[in-house]
N, C-alpha and C. Protein backbone atom coordinates (compact mmCIF):
# COMPACT_ATOMS: atom_id res chain seq x y z
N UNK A 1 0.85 -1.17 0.00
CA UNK A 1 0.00 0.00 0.00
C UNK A 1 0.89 1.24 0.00
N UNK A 2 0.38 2.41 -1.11
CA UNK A 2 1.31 3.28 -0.93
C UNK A 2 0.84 4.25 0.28
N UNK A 3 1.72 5.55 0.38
CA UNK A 3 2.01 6.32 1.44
C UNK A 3 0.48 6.84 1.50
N UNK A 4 0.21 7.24 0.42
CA UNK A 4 -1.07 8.60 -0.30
C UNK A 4 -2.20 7.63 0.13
N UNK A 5 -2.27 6.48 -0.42
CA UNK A 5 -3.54 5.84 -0.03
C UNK A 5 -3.48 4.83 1.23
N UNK A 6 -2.27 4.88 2.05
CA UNK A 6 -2.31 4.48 3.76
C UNK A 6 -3.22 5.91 4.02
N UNK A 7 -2.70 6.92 3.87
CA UNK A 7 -3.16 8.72 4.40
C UNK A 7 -4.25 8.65 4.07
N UNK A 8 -4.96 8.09 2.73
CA UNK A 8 -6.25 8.74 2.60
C UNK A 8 -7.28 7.40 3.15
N UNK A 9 -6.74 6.55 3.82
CA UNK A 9 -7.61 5.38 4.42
C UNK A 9 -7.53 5.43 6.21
N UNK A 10 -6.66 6.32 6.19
CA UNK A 10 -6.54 6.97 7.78
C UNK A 10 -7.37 8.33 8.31
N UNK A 11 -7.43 8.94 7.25
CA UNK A 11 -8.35 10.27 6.86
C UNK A 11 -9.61 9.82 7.04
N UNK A 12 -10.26 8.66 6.10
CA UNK A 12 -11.51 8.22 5.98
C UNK A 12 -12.26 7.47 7.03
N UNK A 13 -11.16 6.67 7.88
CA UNK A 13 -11.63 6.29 9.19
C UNK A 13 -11.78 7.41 10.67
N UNK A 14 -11.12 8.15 10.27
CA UNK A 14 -11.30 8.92 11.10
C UNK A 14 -12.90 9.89 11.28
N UNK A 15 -12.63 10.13 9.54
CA UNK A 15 -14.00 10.95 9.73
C UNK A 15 -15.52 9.52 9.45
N UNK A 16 -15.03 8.93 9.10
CA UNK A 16 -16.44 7.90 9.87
C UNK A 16 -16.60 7.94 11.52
N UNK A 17 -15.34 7.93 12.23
CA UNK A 17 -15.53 8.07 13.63
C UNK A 17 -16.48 9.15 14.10
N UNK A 18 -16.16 10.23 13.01
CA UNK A 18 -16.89 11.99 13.87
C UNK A 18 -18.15 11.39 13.34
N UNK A 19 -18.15 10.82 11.51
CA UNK A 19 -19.99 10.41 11.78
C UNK A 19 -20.60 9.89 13.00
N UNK A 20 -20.30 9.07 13.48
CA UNK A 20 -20.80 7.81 14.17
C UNK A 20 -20.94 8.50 15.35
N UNK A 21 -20.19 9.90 15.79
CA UNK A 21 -20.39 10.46 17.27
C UNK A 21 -21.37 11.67 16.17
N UNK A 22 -22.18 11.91 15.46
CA UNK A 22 -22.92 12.69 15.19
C UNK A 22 -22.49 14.14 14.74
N UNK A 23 -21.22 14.00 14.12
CA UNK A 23 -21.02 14.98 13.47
C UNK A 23 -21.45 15.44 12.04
N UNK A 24 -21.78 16.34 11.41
CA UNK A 24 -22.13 16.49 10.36
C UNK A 24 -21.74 17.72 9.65
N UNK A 25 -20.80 18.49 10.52
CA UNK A 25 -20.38 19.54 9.71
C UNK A 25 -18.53 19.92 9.93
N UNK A 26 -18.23 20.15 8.98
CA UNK A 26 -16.63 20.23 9.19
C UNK A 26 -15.94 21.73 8.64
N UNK A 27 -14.69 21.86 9.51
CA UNK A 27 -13.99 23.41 8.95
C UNK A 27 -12.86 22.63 8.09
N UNK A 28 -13.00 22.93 6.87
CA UNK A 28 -11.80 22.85 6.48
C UNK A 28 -11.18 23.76 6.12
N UNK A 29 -9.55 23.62 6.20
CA UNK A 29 -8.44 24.62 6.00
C UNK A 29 -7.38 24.45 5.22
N UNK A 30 -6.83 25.29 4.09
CA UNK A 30 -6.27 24.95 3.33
C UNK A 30 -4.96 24.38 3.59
N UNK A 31 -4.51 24.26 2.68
CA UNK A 31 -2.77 23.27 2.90
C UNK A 31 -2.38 22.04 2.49
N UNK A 32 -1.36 21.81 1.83
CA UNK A 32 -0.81 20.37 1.03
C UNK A 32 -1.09 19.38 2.29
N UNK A 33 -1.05 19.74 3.67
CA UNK A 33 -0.60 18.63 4.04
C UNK A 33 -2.14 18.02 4.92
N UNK A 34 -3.46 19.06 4.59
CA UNK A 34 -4.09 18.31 5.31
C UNK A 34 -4.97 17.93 4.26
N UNK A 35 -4.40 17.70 2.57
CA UNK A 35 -5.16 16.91 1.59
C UNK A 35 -5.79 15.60 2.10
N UNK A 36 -5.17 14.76 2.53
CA UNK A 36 -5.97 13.31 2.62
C UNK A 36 -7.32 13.90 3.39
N UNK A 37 -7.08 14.34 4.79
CA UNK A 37 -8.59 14.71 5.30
C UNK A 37 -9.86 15.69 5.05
N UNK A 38 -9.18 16.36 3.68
CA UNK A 38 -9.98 17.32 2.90
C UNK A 38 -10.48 16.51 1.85
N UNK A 39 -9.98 15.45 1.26
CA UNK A 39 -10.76 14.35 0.18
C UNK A 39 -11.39 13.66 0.53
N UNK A 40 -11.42 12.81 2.22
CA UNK A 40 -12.24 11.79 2.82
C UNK A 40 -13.11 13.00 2.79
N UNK A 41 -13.11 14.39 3.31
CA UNK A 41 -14.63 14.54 3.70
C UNK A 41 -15.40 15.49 2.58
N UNK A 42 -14.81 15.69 1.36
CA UNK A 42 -15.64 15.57 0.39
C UNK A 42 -16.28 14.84 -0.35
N UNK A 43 -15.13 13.43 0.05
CA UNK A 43 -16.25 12.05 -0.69
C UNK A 43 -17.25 11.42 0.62
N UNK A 44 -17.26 12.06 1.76
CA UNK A 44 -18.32 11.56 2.33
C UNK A 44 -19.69 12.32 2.51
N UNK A 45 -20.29 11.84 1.60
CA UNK A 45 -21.60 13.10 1.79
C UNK A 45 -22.50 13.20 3.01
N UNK A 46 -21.75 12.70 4.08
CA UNK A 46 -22.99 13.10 5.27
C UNK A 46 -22.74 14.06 6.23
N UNK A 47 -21.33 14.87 5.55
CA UNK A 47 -20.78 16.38 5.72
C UNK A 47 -21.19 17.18 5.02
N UNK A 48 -21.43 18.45 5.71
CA UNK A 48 -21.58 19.79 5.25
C UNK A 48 -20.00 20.52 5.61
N UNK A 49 -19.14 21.15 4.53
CA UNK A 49 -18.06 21.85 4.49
C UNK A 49 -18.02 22.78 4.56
N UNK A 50 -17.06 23.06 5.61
CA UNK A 50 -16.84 25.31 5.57
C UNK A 50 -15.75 25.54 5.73
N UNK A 51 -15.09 26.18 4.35
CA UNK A 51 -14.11 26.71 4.08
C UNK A 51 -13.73 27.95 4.66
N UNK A 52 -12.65 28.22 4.89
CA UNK A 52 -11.92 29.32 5.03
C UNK A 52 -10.79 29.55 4.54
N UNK A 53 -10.35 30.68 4.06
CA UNK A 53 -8.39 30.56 3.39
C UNK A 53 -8.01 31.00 4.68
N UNK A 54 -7.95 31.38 5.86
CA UNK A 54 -7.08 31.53 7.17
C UNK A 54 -7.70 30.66 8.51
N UNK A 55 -6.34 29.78 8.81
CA UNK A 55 -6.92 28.91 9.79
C UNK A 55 -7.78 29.52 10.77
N UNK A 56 -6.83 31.35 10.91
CA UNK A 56 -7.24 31.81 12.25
C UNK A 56 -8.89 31.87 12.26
N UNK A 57 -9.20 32.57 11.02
CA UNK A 57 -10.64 32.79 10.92
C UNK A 57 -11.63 31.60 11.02
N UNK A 58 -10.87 30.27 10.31
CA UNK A 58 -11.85 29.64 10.35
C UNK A 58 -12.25 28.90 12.14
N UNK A 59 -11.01 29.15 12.77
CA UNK A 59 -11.21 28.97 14.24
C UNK A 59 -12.31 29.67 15.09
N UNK A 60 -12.62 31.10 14.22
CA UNK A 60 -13.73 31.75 15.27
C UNK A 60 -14.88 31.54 14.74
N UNK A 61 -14.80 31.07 12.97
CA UNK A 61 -15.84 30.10 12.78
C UNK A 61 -16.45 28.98 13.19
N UNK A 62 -15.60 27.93 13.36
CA UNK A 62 -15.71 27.02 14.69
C UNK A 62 -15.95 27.91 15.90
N UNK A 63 -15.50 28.66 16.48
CA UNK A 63 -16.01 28.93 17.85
C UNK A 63 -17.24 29.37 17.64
N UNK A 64 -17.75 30.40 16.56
CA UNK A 64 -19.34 31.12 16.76
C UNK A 64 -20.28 29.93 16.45
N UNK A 65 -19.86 29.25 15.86
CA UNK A 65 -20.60 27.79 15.06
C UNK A 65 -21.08 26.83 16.50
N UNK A 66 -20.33 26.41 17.62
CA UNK A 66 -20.26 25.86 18.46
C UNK A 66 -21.17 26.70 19.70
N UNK A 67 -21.37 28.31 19.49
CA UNK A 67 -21.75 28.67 20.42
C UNK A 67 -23.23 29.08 19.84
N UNK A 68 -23.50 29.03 18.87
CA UNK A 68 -24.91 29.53 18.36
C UNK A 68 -26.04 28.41 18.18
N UNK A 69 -24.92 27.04 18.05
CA UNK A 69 -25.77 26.05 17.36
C UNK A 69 -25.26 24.76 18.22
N UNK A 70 -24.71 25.08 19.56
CA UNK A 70 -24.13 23.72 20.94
C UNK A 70 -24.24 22.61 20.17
N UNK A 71 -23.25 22.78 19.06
CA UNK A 71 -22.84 21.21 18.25
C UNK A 71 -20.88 21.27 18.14
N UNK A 72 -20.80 20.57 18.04
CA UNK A 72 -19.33 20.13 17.92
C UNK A 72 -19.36 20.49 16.17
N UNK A 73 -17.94 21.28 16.34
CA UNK A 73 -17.98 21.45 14.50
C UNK A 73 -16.07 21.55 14.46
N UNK A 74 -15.63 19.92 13.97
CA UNK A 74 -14.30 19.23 14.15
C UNK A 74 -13.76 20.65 12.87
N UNK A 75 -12.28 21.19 13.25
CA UNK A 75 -11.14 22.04 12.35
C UNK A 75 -10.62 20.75 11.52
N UNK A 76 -10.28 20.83 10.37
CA UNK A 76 -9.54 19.99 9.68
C UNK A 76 -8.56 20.91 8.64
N UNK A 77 -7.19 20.49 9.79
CA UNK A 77 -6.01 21.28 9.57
C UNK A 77 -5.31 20.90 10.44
N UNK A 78 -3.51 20.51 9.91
CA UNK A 78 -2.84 20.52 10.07
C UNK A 78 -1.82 20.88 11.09
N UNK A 79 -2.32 22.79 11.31
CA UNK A 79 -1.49 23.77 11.79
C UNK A 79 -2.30 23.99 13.37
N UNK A 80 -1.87 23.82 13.98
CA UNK A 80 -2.73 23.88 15.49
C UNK A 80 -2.54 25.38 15.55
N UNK A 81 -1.54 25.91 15.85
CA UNK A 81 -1.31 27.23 16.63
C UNK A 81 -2.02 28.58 16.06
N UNK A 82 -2.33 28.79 14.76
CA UNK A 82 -3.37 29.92 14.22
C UNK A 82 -4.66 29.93 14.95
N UNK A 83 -5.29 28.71 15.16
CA UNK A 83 -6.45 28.66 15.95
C UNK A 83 -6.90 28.34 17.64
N UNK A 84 -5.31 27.53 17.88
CA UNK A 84 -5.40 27.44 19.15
C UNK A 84 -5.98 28.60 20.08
N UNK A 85 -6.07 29.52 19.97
CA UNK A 85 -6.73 30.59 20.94
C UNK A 85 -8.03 30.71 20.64
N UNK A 86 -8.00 30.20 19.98
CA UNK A 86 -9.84 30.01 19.34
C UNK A 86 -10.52 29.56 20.05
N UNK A 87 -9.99 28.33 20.28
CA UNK A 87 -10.94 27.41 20.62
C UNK A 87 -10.72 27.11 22.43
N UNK A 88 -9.97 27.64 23.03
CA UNK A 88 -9.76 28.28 24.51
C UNK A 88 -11.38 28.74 25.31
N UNK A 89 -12.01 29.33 24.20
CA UNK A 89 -12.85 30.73 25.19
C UNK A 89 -14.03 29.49 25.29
């Protein structure tokens, strides 16, 4: 098995996990390196996707998202530290 499709079969189990705990909506964030988990959750249609081009922003997206609508809404990205203060409050 190559590298790309170990990554994108590690990607895909993962986000079956957030299905199965009732997730249904995801942040994604740009970047080469968080491709595999940006393709599992466009080929899984029981996500709704929300883009952002800055992690930071999409972090207070996740935060207003979490506080308007008391659902869990998983970051999918790579880079922890742009949003880490985000998700603090």
């Amino acid at each position: 098995m190559s590298v790309s499709a170990f990554n994108r079969r590690w990607a895909a189990v993962i986000l079956e996990a957030l299905t199965r705990h009732g997730v249904r909506h995801v942040c994604i964030a740009p970047g080469s390196r968080s491709t595999p988990l940006t393709l599992a959750a466009a080929e899984n249609p029981a996500f709704i996707h929300h883009t952002h081009f800055d992690e930071r922003g999409l972090g207070h997206l996740a935060l207003g998202w979490r506080k308007s609508a008391n659902s869990r809404l998983p970051l999918l990205s790579l880079q922890v530290p742009p949003w880490r203060t985000s998700i603090r409050r």
